[in-house]
N, C-alpha and C. Protein backbone atom coordinates (compact mmCIF):
# COMPACT_ATOMS: atom_id res chain seq x y z
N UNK A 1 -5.89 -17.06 -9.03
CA UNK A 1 -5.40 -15.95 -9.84
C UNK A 1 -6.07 -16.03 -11.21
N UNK A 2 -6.64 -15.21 -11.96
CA UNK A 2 -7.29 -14.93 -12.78
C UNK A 2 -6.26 -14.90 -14.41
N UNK A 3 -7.16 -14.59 -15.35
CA UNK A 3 -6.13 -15.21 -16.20
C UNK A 3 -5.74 -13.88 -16.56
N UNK A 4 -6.33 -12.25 -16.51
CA UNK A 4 -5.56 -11.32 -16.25
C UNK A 4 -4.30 -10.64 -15.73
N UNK A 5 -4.25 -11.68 -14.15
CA UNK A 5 -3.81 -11.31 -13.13
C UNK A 5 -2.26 -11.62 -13.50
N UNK A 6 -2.81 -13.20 -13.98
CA UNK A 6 -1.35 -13.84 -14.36
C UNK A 6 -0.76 -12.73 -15.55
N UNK A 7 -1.34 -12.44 -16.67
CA UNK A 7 -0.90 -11.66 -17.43
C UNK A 7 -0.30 -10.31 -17.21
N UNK A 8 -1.14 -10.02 -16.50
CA UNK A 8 -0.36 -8.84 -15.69
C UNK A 8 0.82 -9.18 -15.12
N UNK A 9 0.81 -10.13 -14.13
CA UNK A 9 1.91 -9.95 -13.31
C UNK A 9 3.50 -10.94 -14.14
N UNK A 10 3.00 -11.42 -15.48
CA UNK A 10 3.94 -11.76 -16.29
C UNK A 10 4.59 -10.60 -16.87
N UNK A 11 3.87 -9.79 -17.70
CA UNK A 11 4.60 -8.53 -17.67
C UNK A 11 5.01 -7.42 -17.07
N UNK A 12 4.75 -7.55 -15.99
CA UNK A 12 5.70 -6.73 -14.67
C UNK A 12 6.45 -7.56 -14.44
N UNK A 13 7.01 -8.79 -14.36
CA UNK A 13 8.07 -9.46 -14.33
C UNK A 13 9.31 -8.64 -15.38
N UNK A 14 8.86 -8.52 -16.55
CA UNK A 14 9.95 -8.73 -17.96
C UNK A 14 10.00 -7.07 -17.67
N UNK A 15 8.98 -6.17 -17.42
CA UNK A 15 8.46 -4.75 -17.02
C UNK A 15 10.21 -4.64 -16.27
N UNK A 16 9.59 -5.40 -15.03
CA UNK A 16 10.64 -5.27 -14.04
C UNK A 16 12.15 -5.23 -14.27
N UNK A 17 12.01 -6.63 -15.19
CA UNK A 17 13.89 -7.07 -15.82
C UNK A 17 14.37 -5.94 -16.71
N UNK A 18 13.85 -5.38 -17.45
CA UNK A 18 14.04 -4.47 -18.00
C UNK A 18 14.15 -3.00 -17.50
N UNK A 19 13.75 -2.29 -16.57
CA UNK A 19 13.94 -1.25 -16.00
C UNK A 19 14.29 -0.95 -14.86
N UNK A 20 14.28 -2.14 -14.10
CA UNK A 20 14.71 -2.36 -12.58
C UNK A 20 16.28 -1.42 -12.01
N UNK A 21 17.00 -1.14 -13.25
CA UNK A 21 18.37 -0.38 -12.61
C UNK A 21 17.73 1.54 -12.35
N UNK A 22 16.21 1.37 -13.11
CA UNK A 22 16.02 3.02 -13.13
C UNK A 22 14.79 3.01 -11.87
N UNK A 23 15.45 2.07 -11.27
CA UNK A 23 14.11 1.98 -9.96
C UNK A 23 14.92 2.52 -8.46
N UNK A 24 14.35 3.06 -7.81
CA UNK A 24 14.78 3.22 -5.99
C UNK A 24 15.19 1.93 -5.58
N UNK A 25 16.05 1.71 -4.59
CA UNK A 25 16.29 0.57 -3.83
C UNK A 25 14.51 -0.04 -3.54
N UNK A 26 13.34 0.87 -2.44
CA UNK A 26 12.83 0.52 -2.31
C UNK A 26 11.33 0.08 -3.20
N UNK A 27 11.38 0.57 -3.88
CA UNK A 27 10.81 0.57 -5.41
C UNK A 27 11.05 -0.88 -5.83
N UNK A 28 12.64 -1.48 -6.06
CA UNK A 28 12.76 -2.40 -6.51
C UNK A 28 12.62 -3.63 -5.74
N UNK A 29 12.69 -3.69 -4.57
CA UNK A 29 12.32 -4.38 -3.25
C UNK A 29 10.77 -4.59 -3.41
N UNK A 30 10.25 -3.76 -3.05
CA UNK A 30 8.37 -3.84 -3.36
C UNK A 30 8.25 -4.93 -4.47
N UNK A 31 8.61 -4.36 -5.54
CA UNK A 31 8.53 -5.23 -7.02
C UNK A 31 8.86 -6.43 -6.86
N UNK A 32 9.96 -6.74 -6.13
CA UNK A 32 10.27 -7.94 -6.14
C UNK A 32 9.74 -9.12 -5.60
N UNK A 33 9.35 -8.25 -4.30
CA UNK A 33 9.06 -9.19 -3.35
C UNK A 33 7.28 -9.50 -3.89
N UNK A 34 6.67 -8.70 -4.70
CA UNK A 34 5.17 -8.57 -4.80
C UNK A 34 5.09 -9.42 -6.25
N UNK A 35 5.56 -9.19 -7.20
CA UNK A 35 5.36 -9.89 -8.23
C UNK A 35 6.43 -11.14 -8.54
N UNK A 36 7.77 -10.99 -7.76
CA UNK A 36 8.73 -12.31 -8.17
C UNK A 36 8.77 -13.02 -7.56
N UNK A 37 8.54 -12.52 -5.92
CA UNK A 37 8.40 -13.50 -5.04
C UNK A 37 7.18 -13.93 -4.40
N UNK A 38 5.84 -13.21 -4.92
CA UNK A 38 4.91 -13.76 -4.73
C UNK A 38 4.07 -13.23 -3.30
N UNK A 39 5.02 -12.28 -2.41
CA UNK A 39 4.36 -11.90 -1.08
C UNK A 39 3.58 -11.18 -0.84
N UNK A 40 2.68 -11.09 -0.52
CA UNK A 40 1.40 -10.75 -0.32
C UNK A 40 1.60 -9.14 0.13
N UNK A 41 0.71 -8.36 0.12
CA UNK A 41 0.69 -6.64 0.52
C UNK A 41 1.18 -6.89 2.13
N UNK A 42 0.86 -7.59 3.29
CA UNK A 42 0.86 -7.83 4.80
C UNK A 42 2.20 -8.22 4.41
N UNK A 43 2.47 -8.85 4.08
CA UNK A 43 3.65 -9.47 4.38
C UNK A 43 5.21 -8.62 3.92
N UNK A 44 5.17 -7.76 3.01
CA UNK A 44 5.66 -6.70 2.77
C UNK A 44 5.78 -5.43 3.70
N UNK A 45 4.16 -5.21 4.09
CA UNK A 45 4.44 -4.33 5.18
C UNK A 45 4.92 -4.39 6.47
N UNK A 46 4.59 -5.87 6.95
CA UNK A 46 5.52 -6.29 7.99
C UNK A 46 7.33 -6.35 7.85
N UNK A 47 7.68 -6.75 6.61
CA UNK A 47 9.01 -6.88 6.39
C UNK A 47 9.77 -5.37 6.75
N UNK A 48 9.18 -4.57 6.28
CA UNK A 48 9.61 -2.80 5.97
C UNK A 48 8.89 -2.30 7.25
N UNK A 49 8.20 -2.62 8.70
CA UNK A 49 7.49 -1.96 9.37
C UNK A 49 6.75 -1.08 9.01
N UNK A 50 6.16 -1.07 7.29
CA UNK A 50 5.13 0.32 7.08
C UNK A 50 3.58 -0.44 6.74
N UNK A 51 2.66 0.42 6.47
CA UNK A 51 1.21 0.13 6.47
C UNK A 51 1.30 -0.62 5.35
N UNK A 52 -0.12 -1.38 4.80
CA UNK A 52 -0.37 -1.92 3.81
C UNK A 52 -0.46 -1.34 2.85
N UNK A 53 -1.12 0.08 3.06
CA UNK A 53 -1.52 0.71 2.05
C UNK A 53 -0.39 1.52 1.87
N UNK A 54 0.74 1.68 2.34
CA UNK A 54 1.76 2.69 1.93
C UNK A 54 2.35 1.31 0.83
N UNK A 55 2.38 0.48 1.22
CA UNK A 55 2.99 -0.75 0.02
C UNK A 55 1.87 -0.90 -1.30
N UNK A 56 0.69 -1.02 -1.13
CA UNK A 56 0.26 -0.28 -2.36
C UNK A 56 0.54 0.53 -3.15
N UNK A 57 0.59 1.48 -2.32
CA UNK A 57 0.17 2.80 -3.04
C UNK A 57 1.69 2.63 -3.61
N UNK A 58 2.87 2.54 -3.15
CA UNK A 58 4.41 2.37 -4.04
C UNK A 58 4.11 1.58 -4.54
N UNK A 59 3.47 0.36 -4.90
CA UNK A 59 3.50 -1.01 -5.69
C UNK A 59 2.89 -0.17 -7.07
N UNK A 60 1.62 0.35 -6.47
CA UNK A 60 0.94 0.93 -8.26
C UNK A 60 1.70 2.29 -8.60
N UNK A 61 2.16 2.66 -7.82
CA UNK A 61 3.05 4.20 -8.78
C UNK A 61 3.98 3.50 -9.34
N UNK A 62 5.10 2.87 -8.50
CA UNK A 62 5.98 1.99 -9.43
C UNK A 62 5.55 1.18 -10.64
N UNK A 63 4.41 0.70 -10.82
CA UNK A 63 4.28 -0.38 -11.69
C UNK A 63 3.50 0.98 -12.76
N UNK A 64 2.97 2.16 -12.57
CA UNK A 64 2.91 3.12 -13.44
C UNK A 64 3.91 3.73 -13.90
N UNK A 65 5.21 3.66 -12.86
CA UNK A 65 6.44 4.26 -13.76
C UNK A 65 6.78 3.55 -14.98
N UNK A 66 6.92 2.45 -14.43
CA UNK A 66 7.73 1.33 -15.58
C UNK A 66 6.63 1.20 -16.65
N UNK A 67 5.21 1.03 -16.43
CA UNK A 67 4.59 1.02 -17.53
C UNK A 67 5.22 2.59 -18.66
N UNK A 68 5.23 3.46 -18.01
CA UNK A 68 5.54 4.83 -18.78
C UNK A 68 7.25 5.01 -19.28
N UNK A 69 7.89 4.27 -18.73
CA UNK A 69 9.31 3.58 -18.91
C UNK A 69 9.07 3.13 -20.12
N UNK A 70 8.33 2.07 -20.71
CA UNK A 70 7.54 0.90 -21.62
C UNK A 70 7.19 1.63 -22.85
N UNK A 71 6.40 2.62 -22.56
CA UNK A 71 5.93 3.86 -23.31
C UNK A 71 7.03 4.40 -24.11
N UNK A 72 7.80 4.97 -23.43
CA UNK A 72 9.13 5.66 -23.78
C UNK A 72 10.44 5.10 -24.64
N UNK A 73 10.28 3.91 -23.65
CA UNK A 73 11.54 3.54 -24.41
C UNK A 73 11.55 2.21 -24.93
N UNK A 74 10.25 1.18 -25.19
CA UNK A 74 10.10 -0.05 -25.88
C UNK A 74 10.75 -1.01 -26.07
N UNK A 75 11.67 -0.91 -24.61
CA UNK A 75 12.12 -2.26 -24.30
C UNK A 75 11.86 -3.77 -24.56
N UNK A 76 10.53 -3.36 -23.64
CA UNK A 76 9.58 -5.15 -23.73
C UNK A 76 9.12 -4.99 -25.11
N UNK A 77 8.63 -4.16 -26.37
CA UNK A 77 7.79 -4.14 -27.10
C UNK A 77 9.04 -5.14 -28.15
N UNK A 78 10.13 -4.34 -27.92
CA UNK A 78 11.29 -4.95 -28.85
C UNK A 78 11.74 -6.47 -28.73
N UNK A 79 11.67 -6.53 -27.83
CA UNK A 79 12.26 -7.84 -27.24
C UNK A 79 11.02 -9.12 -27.76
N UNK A 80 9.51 -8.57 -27.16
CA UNK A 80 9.06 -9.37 -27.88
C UNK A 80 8.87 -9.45 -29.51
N UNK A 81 9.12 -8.56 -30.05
CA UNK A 81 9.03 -8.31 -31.89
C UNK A 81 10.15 -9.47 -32.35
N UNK A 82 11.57 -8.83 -31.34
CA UNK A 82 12.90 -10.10 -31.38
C UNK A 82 12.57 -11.64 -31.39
N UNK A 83 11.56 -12.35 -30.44
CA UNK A 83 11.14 -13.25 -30.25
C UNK A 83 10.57 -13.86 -31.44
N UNK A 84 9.54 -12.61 -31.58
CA UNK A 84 8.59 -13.49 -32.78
C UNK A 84 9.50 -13.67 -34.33
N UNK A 85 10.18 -12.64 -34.48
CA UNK A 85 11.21 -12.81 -35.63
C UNK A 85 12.16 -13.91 -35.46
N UNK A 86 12.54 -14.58 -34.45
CA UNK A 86 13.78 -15.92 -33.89
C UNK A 86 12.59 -16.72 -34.25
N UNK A 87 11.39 -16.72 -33.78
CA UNK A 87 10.59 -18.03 -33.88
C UNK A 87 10.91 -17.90 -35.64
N UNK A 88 9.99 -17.50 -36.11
CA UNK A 88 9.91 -17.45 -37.60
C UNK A 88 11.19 -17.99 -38.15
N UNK A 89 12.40 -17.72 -37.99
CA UNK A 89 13.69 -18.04 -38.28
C UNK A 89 13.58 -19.64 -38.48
N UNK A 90 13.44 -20.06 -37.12
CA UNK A 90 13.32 -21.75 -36.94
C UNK A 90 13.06 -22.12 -37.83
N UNK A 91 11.29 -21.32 -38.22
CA UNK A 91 10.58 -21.99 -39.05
C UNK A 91 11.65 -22.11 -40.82
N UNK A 92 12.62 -21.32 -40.88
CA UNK A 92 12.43 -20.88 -42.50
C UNK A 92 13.89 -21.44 -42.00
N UNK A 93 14.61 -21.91 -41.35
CA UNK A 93 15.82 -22.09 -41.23
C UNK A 93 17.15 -22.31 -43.24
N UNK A 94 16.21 -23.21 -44.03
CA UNK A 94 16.47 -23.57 -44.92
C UNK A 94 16.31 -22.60 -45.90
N UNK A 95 15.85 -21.52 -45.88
CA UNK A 95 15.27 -20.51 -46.70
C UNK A 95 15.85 -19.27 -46.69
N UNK A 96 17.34 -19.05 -47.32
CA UNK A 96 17.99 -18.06 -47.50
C UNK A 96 17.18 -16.79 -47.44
N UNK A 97 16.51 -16.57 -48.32
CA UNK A 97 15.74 -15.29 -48.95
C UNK A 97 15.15 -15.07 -47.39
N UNK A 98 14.18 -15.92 -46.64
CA UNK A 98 13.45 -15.58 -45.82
C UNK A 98 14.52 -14.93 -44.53
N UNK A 99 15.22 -15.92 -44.25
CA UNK A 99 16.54 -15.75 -42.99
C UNK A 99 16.56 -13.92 -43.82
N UNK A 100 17.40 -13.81 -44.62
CA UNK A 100 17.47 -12.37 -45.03
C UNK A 100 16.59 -11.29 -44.63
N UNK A 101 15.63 -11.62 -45.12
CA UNK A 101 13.91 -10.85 -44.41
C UNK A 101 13.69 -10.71 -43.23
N UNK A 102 14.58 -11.87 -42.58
CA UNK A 102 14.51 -11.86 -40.65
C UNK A 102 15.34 -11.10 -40.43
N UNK A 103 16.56 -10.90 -40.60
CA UNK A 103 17.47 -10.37 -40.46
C UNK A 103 17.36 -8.83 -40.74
N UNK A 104 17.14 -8.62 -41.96
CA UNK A 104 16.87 -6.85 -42.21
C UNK A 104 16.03 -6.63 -41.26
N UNK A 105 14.88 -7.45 -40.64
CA UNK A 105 13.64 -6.78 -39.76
C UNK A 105 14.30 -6.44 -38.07
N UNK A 106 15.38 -7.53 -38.26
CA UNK A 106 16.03 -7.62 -36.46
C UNK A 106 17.04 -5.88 -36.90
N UNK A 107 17.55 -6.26 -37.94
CA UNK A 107 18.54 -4.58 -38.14
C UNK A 107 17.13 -3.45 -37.62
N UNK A 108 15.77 -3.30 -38.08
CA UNK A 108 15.29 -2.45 -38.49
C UNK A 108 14.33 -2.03 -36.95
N UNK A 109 14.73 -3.24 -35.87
CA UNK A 109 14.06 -2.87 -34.86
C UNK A 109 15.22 -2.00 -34.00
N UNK A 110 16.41 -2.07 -34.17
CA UNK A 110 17.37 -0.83 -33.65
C UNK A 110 17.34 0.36 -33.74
């Protein structure tokens, strides 16, 4: 796996956690089984009795919804902004003024 691939399929993970209730049963099944659980396109289509390429072709529309999900409503974008502002925190733990500065920025991503 390439160091893209992984990247990719790290953020269709969090993609996933995040929008997965605005997905089809089988939508979310595909997803799961392709990026969380790791199963291959054959092995999917055998599970569901359909072609390979019908599990494609739902694997990339789905993973274009949620990207446009992403778009819209900046779920993952927030969450990671949240992250990097908690790290920083650690760092300044002792530093009133700064904690403050973290804090107005966590208010200001709502």
């Amino acid at each position: 796996m390439s160091q893209n691939d992984l990247i990719k399929t790290i953020r269709m993970n969090y993609l996933f956690d995040f929008y997965q209730a605005l997905l089809t049963k089988k939508q979310r099944n595909y997803l799961e089984l392709f990026y969380l659980q790791d199963y291959s396109l054959s092995e999917i289509a055998d599970t569901f009795d359909v072609s390979r390429q019908a599990v494609y072709d739902n694997i990339r529309r789905t993973g274009d919804l949620v990207e446009d999900y992403e778009t819209k409503l900046g779920l993952y974008k927030n969450f990671e902004l949240r992250q990097e502002i908690y790290e920083k925190m650690k760092l300044h733990v002792h530093d009133s003024e700064k904690i403050k500065q973290y804090i107005q920025a966590l208010e200001d991503l709502e």
